[in-house]
PDB file of N, CA and C in Angstrom:
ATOM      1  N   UNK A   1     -71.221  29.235 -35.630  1.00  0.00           N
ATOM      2  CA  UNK A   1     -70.711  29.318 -36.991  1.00  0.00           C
ATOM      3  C   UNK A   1     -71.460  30.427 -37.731  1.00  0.00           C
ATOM      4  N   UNK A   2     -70.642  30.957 -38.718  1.00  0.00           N
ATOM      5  CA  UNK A   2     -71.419  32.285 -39.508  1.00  0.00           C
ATOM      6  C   UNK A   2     -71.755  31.922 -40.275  1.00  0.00           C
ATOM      7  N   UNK A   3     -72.730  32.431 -40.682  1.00  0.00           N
ATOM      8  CA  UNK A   3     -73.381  32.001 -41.975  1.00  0.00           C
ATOM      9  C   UNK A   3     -72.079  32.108 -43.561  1.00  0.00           C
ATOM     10  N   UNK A   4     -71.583  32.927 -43.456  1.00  0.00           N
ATOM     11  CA  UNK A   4     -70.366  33.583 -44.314  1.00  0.00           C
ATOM     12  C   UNK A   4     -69.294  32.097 -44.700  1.00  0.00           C
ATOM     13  N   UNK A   5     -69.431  31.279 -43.130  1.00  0.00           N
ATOM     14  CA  UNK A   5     -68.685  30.198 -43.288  1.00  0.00           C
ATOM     15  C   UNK A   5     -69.110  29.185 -43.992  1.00  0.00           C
ATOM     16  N   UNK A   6     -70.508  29.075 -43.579  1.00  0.00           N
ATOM     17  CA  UNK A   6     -71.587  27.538 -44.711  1.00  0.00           C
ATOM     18  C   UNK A   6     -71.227  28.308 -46.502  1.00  0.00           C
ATOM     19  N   UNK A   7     -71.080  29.161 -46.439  1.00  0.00           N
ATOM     20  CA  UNK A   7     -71.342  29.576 -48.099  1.00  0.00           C
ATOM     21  C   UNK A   7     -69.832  30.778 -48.440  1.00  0.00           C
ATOM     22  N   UNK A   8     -68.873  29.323 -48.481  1.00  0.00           N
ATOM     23  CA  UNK A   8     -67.319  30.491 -48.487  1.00  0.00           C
ATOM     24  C   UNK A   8     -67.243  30.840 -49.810  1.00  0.00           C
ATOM     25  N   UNK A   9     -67.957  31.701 -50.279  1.00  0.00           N
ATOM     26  CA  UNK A   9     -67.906  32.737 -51.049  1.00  0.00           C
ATOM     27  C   UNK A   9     -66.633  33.638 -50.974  1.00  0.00           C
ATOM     28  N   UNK A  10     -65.827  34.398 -52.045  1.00  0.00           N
ATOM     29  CA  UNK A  10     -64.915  34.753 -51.719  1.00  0.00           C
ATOM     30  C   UNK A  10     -65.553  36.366 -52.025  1.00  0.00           C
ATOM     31  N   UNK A  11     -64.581  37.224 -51.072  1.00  0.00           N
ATOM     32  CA  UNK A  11     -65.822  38.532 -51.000  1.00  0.00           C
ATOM     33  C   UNK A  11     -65.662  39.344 -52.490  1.00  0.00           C
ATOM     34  N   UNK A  12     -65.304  38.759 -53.783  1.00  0.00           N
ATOM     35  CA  UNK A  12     -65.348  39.406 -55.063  1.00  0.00           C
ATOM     36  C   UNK A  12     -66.471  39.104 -55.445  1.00  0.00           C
ATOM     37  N   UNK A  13     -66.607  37.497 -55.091  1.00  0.00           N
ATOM     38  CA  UNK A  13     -67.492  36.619 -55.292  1.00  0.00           C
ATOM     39  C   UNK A  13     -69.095  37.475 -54.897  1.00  0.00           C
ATOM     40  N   UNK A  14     -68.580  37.532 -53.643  1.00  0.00           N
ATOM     41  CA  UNK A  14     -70.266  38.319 -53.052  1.00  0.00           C
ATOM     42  C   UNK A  14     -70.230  40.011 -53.389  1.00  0.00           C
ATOM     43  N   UNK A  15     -69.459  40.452 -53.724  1.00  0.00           N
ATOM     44  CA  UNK A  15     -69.669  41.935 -54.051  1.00  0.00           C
ATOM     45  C   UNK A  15     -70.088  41.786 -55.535  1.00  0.00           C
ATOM     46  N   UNK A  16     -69.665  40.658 -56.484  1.00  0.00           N
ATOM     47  CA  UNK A  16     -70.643  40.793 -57.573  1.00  0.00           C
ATOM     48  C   UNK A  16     -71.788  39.763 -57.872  1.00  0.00           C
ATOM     49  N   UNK A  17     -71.689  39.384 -56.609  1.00  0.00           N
ATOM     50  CA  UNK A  17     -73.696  38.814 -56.409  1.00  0.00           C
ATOM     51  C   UNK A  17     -74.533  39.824 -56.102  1.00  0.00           C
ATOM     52  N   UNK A  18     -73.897  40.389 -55.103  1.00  0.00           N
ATOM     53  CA  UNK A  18     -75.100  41.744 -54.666  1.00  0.00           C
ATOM     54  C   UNK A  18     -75.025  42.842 -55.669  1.00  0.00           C
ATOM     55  N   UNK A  19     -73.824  43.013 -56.633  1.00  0.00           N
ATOM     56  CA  UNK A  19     -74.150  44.166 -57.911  1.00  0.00           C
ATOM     57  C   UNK A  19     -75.600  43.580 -58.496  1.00  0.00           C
ATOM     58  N   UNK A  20     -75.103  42.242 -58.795  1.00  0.00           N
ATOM     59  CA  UNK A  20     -75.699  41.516 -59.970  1.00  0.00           C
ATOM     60  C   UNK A  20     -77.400  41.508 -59.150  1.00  0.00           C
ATOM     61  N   UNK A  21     -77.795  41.619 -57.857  1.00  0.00           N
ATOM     62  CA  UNK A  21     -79.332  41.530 -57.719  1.00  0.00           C
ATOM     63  C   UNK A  21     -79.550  43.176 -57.481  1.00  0.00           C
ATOM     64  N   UNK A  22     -78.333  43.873 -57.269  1.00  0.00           N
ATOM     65  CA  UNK A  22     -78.806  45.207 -57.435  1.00  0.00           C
ATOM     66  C   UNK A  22     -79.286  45.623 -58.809  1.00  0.00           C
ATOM     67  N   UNK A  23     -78.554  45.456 -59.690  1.00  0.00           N
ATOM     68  CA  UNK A  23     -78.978  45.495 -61.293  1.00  0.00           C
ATOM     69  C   UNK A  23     -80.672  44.593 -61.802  1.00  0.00           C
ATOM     70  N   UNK A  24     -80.744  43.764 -60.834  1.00  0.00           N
ATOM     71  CA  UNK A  24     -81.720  43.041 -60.921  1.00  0.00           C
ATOM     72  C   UNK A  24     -83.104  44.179 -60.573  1.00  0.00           C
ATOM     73  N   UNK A  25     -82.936  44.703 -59.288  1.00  0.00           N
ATOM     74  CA  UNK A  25     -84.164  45.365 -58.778  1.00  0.00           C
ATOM     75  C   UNK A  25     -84.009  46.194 -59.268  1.00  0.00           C
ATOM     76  N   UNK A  26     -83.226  47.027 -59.862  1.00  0.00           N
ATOM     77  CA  UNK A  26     -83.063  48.685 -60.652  1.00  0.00           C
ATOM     78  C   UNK A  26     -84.161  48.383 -62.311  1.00  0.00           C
ATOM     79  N   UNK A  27     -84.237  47.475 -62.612  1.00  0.00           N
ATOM     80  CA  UNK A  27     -84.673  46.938 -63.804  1.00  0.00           C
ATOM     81  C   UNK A  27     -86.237  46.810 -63.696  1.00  0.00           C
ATOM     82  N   UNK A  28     -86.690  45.881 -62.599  1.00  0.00           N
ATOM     83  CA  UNK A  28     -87.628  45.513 -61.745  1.00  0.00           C
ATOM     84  C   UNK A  28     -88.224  46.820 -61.502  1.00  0.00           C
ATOM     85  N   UNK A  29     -87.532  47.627 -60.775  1.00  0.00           N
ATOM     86  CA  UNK A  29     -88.219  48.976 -60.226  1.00  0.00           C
ATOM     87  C   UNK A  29     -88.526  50.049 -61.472  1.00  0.00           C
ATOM     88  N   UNK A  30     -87.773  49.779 -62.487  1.00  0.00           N
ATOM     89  CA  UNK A  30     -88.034  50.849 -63.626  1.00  0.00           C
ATOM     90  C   UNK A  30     -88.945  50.050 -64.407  1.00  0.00           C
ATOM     91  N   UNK A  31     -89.391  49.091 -64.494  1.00  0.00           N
ATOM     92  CA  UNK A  31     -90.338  48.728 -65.219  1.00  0.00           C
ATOM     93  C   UNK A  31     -91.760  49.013 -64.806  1.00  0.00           C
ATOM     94  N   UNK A  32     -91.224  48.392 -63.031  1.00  0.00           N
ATOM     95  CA  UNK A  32     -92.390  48.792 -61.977  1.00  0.00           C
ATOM     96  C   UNK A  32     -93.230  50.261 -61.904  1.00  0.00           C
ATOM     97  N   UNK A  33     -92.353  51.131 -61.783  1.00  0.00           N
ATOM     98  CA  UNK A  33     -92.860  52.414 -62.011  1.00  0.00           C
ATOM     99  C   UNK A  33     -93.277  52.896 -63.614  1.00  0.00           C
ATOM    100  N   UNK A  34     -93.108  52.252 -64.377  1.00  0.00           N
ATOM    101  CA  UNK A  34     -93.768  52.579 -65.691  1.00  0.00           C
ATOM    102  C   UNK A  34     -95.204  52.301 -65.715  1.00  0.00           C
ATOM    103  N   UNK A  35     -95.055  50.794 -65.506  1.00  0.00           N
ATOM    104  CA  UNK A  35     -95.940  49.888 -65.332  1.00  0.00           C
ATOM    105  C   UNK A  35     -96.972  50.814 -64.439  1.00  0.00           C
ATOM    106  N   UNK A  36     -97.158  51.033 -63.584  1.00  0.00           N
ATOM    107  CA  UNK A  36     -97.925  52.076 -62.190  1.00  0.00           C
ATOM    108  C   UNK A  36     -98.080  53.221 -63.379  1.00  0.00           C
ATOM    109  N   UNK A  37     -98.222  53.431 -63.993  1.00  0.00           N
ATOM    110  CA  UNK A  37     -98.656  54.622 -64.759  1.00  0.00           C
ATOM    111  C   UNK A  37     -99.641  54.349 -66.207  1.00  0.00           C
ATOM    112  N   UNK A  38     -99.819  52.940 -65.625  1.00  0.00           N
ATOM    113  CA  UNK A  38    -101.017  52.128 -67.341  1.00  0.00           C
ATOM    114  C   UNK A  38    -102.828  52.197 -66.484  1.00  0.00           C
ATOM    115  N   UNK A  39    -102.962  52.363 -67.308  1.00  0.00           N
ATOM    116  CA  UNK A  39    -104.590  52.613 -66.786  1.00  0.00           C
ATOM    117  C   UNK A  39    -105.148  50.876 -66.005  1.00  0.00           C
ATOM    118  N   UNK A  40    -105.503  50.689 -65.193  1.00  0.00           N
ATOM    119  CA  UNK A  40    -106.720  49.818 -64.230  1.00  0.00           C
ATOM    120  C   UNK A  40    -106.536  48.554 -65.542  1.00  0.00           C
ATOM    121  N   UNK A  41    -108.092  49.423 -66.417  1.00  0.00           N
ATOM    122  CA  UNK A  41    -108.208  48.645 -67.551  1.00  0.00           C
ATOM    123  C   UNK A  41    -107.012  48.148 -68.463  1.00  0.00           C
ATOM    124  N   UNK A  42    -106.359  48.798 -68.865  1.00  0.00           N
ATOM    125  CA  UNK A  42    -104.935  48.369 -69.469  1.00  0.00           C
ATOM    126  C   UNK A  42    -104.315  46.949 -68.674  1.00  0.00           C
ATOM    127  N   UNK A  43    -103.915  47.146 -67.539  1.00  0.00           N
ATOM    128  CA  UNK A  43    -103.272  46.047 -66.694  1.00  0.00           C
ATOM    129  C   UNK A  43    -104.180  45.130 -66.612  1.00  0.00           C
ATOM    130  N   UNK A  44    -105.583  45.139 -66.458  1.00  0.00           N
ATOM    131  CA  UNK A  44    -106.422  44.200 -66.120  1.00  0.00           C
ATOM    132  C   UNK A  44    -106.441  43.022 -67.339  1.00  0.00           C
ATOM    133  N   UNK A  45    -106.578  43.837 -68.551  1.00  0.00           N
ATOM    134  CA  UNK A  45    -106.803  43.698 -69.966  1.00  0.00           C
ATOM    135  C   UNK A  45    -105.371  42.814 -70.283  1.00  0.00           C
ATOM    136  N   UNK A  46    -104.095  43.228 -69.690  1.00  0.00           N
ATOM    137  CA  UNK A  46    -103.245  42.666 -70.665  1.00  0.00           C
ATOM    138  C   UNK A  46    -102.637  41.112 -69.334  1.00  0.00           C
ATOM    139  N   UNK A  47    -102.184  40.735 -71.265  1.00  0.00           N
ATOM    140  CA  UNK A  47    -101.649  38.943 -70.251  1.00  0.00           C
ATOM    141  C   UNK A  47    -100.631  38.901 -69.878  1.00  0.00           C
ATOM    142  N   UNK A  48    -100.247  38.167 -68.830  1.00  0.00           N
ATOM    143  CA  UNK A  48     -98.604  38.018 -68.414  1.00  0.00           C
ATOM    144  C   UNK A  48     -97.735  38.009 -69.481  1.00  0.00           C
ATOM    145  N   UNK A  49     -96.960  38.938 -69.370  1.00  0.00           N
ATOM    146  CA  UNK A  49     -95.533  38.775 -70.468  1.00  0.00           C
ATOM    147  C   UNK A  49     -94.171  38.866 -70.101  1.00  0.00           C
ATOM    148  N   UNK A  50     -93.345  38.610 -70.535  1.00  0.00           N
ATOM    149  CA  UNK A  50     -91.470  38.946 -70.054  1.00  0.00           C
ATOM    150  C   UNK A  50     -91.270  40.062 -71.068  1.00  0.00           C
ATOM    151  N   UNK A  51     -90.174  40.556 -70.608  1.00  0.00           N
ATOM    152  CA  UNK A  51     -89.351  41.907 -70.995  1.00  0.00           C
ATOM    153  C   UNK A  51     -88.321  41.347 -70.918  1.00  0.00           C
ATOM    154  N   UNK A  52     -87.409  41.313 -72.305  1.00  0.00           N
ATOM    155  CA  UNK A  52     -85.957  40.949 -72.144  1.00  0.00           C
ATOM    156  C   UNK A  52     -85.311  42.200 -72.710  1.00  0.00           C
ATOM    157  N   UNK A  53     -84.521  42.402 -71.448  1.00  0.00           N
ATOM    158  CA  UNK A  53     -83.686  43.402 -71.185  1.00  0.00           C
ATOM    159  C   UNK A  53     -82.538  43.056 -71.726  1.00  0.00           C
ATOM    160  N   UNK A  54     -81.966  43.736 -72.697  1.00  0.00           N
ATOM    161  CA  UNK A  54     -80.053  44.115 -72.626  1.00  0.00           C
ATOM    162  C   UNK A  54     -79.085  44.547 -72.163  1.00  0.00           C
ATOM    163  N   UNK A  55     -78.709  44.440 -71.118  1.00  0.00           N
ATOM    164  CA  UNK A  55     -77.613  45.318 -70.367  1.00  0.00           C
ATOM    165  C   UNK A  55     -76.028  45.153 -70.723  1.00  0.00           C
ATOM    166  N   UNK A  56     -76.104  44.333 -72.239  1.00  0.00           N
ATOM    167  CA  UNK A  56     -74.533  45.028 -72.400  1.00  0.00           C
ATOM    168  C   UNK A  56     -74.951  43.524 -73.730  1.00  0.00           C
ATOM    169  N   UNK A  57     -74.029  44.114 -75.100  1.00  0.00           N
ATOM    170  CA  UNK A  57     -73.851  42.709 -76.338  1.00  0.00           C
ATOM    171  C   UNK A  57     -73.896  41.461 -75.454  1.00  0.00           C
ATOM    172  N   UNK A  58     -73.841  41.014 -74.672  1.00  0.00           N
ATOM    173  CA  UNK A  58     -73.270  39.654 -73.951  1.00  0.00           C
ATOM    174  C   UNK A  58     -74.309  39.254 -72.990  1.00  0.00           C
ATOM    175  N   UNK A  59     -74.701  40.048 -72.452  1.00  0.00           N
ATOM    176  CA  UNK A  59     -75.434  40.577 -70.668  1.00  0.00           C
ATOM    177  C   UNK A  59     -77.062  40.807 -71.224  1.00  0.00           C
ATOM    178  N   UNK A  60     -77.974  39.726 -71.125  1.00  0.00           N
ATOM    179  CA  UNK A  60     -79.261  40.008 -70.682  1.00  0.00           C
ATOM    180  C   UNK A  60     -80.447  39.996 -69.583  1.00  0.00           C
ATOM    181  N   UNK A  61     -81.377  40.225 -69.124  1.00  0.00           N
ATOM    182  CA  UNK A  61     -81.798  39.483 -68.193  1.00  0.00           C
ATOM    183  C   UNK A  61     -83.432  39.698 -68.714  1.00  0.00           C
ATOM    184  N   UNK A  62     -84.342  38.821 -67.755  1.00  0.00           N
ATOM    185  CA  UNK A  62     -85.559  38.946 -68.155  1.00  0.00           C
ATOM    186  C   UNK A  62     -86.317  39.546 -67.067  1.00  0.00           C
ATOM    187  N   UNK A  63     -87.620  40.325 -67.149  1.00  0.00           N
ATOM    188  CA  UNK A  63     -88.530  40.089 -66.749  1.00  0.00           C
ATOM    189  C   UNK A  63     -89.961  40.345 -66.385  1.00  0.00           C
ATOM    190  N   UNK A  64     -90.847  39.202 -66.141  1.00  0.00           N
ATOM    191  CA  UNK A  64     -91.968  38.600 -66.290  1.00  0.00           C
ATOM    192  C   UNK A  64     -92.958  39.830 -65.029  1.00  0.00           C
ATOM    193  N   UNK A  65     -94.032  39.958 -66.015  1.00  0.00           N
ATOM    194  CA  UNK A  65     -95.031  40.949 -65.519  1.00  0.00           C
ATOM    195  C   UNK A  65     -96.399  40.229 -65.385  1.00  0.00           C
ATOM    196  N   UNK A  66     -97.052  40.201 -64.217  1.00  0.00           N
ATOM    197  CA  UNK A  66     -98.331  39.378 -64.077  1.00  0.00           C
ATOM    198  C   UNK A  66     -99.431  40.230 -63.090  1.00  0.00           C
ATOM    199  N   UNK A  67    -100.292  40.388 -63.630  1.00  0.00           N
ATOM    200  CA  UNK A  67    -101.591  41.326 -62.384  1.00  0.00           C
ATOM    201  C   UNK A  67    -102.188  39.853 -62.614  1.00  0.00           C
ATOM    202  N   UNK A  68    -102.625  39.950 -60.952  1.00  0.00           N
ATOM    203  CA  UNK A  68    -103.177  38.354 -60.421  1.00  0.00           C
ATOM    204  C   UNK A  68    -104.067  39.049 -59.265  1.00  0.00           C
ATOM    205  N   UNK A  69    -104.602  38.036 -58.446  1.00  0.00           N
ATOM    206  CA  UNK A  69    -105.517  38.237 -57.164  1.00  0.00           C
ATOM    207  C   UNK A  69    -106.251  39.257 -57.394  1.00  0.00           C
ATOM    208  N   UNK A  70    -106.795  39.009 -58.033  1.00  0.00           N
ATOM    209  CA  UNK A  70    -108.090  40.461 -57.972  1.00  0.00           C
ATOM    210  C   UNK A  70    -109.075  40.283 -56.678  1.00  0.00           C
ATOM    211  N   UNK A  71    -109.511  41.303 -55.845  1.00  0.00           N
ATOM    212  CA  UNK A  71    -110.008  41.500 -54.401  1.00  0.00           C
ATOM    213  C   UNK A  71    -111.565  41.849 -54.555  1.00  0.00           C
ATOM    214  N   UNK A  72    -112.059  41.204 -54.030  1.00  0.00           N
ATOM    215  CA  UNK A  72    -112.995  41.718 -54.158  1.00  0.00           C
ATOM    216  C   UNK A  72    -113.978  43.139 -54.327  1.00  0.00           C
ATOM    217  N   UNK A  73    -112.491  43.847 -53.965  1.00  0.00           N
ATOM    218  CA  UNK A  73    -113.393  44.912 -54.658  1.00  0.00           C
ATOM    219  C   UNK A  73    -112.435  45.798 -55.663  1.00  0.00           C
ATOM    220  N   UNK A  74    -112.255  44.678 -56.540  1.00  0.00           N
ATOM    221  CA  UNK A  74    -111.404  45.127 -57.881  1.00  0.00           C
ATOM    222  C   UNK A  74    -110.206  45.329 -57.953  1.00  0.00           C
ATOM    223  N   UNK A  75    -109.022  45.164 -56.995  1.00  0.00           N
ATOM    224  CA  UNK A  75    -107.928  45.533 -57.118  1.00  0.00           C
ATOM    225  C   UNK A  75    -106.961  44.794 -57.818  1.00  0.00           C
ATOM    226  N   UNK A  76    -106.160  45.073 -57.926  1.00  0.00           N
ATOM    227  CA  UNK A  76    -104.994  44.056 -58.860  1.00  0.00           C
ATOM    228  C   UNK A  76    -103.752  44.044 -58.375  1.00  0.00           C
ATOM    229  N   UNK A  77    -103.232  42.554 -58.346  1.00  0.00           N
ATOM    230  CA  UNK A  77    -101.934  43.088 -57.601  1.00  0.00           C
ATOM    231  C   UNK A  77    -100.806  42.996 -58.633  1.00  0.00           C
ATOM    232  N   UNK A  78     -99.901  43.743 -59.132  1.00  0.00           N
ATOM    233  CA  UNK A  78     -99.311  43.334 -60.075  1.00  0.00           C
ATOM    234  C   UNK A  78     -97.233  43.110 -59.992  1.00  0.00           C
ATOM    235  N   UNK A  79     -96.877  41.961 -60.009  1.00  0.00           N
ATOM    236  CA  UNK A  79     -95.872  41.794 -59.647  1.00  0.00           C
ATOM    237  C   UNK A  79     -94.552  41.408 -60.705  1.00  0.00           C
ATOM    238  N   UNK A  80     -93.338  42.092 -60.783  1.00  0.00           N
ATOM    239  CA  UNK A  80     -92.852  42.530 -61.631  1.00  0.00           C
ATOM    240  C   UNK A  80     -91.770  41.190 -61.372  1.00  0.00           C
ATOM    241  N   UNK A  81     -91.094  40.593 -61.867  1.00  0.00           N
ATOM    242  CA  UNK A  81     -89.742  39.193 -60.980  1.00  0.00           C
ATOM    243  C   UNK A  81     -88.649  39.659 -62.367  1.00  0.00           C
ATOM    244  N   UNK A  82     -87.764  39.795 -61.599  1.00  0.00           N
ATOM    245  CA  UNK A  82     -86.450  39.726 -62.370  1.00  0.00           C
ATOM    246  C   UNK A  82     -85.451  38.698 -62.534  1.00  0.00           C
ATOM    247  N   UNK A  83     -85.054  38.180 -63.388  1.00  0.00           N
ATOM    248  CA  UNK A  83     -83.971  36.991 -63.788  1.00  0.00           C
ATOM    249  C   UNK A  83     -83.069  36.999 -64.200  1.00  0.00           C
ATOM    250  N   UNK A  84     -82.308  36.135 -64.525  1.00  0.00           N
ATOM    251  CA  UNK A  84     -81.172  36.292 -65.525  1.00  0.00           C
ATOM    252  C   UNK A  84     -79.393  36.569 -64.889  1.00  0.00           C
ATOM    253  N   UNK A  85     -79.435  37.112 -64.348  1.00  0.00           N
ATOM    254  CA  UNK A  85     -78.375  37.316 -63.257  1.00  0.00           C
ATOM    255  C   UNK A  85     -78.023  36.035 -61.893  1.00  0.00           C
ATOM    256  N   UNK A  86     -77.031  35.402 -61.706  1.00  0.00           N
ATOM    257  CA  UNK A  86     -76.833  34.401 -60.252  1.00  0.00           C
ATOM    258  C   UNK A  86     -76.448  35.698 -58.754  1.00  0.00           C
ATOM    259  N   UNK A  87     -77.190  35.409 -58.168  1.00  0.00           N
ATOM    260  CA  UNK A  87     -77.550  36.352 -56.973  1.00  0.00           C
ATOM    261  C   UNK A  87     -77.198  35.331 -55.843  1.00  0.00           C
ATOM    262  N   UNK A  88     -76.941  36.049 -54.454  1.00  0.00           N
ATOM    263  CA  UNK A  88     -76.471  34.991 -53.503  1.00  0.00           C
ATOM    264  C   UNK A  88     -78.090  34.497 -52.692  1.00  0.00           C
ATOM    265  N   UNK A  89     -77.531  33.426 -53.233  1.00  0.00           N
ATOM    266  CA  UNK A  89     -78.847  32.194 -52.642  1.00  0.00           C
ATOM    267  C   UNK A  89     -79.803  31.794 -53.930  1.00  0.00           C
ATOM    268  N   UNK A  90     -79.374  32.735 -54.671  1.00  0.00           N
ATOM    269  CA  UNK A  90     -80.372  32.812 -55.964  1.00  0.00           C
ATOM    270  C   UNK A  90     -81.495  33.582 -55.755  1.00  0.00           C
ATOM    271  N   UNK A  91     -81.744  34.323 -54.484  1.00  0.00           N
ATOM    272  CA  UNK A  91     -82.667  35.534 -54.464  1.00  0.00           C
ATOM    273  C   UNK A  91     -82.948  36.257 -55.399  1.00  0.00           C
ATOM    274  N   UNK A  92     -83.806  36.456 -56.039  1.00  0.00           N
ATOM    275  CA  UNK A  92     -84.462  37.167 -56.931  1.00  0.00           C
ATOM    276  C   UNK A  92     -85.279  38.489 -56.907  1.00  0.00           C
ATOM    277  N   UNK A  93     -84.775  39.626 -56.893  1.00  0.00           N
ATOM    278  CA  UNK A  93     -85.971  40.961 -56.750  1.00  0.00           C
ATOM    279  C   UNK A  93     -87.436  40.713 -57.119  1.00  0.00           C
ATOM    280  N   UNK A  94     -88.440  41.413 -56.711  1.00  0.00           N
ATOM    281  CA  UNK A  94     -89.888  41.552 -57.080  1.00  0.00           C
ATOM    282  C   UNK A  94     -90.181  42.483 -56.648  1.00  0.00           C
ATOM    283  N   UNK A  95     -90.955  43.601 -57.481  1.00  0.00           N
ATOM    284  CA  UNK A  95     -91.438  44.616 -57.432  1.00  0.00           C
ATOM    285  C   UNK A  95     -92.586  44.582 -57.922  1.00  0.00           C
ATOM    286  N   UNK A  96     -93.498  44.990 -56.509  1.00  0.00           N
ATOM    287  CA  UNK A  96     -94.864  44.693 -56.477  1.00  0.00           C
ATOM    288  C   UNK A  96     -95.580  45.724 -55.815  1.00  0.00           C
ATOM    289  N   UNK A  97     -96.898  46.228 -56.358  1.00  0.00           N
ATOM    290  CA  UNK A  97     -98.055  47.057 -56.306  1.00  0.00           C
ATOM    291  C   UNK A  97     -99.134  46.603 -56.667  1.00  0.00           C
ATOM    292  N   UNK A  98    -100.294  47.079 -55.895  1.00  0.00           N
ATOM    293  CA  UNK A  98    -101.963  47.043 -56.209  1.00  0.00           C
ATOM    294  C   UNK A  98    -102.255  48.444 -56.924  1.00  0.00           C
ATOM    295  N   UNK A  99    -102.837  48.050 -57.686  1.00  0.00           N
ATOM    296  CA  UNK A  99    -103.922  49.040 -58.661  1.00  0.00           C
ATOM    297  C   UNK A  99    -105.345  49.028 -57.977  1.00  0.00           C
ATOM    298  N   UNK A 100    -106.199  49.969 -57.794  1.00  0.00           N
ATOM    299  CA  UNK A 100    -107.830  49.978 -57.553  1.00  0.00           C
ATOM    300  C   UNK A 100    -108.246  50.276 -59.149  1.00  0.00           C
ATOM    301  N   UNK A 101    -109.410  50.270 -59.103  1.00  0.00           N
ATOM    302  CA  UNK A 101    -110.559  50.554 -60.284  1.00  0.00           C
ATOM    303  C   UNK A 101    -110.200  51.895 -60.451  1.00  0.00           C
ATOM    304  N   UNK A 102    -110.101  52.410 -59.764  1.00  0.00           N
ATOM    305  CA  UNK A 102    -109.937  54.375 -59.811  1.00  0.00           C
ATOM    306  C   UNK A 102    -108.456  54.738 -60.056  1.00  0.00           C
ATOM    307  N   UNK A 103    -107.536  53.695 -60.993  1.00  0.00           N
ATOM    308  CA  UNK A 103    -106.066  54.085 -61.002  1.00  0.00           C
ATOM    309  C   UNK A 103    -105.668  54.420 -60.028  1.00  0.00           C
ATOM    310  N   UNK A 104    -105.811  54.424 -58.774  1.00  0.00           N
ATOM    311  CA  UNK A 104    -104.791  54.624 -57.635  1.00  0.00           C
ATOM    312  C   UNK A 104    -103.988  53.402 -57.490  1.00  0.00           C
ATOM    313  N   UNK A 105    -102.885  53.919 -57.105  1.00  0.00           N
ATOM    314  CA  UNK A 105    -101.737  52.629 -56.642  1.00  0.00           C
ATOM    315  C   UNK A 105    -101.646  52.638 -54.882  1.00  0.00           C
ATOM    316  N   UNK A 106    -101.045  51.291 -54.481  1.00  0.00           N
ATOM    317  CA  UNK A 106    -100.538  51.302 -52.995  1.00  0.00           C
ATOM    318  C   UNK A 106     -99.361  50.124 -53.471  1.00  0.00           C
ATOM    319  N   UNK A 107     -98.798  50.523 -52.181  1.00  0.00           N
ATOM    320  CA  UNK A 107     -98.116  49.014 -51.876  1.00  0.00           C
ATOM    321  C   UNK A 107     -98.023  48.265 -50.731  1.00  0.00           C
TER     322      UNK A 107
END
């Protein structure tokens, strides 16, 4: 059995689930890359917050910014989650990077 069959989605159905988590990570990733451009101290310094986004009078979505796990030798990992949109399975984007002490990024 296909998976396609447990979850008969009709394929309008799934072409605007996967818009709707594409719009999700495009949001995620532009915040993400802003975000990657705040100083060590800045990110370290600031507290988890949400970003509510507008994507149309009707159409919002959120989302929540958190630097957590700091490594022992100072790094930060900081992970971006997007909401607001029904996605298939309810999968949710995250866009995530480490900061060092010396503003360098990885992922």
């Amino acid at each position: 059995m296909k998976l396609i069959e447990l979850f008969p989605f009709r394929k309008q159905q799934r072409q605007k689930l996967r818009q709707n988590y594409q719009i999700l990570w495009q949001e995620a990733e532009k915040l993400g890359k802003d975000y990657e451009q705040k100083s060590y101290n800045h990110i370290l310094s600031s507290p988890a917050k949400t970003i509510i986004i507008n994507l149309s009078e009707d159409r919002q979505i959120s989302c929540s910014i958190d630097a957590y796990h700091i490594q022992k030798n100072g790094t930060v990992e900081v992970s971006i989650d997007a909401d607001g949109l029904p996605t298939i399975f309810g999968i949710k984007p995250s866009y995530n990077f480490y900061k060092k002490p010396d503003d360098s990024i990885y992922y």
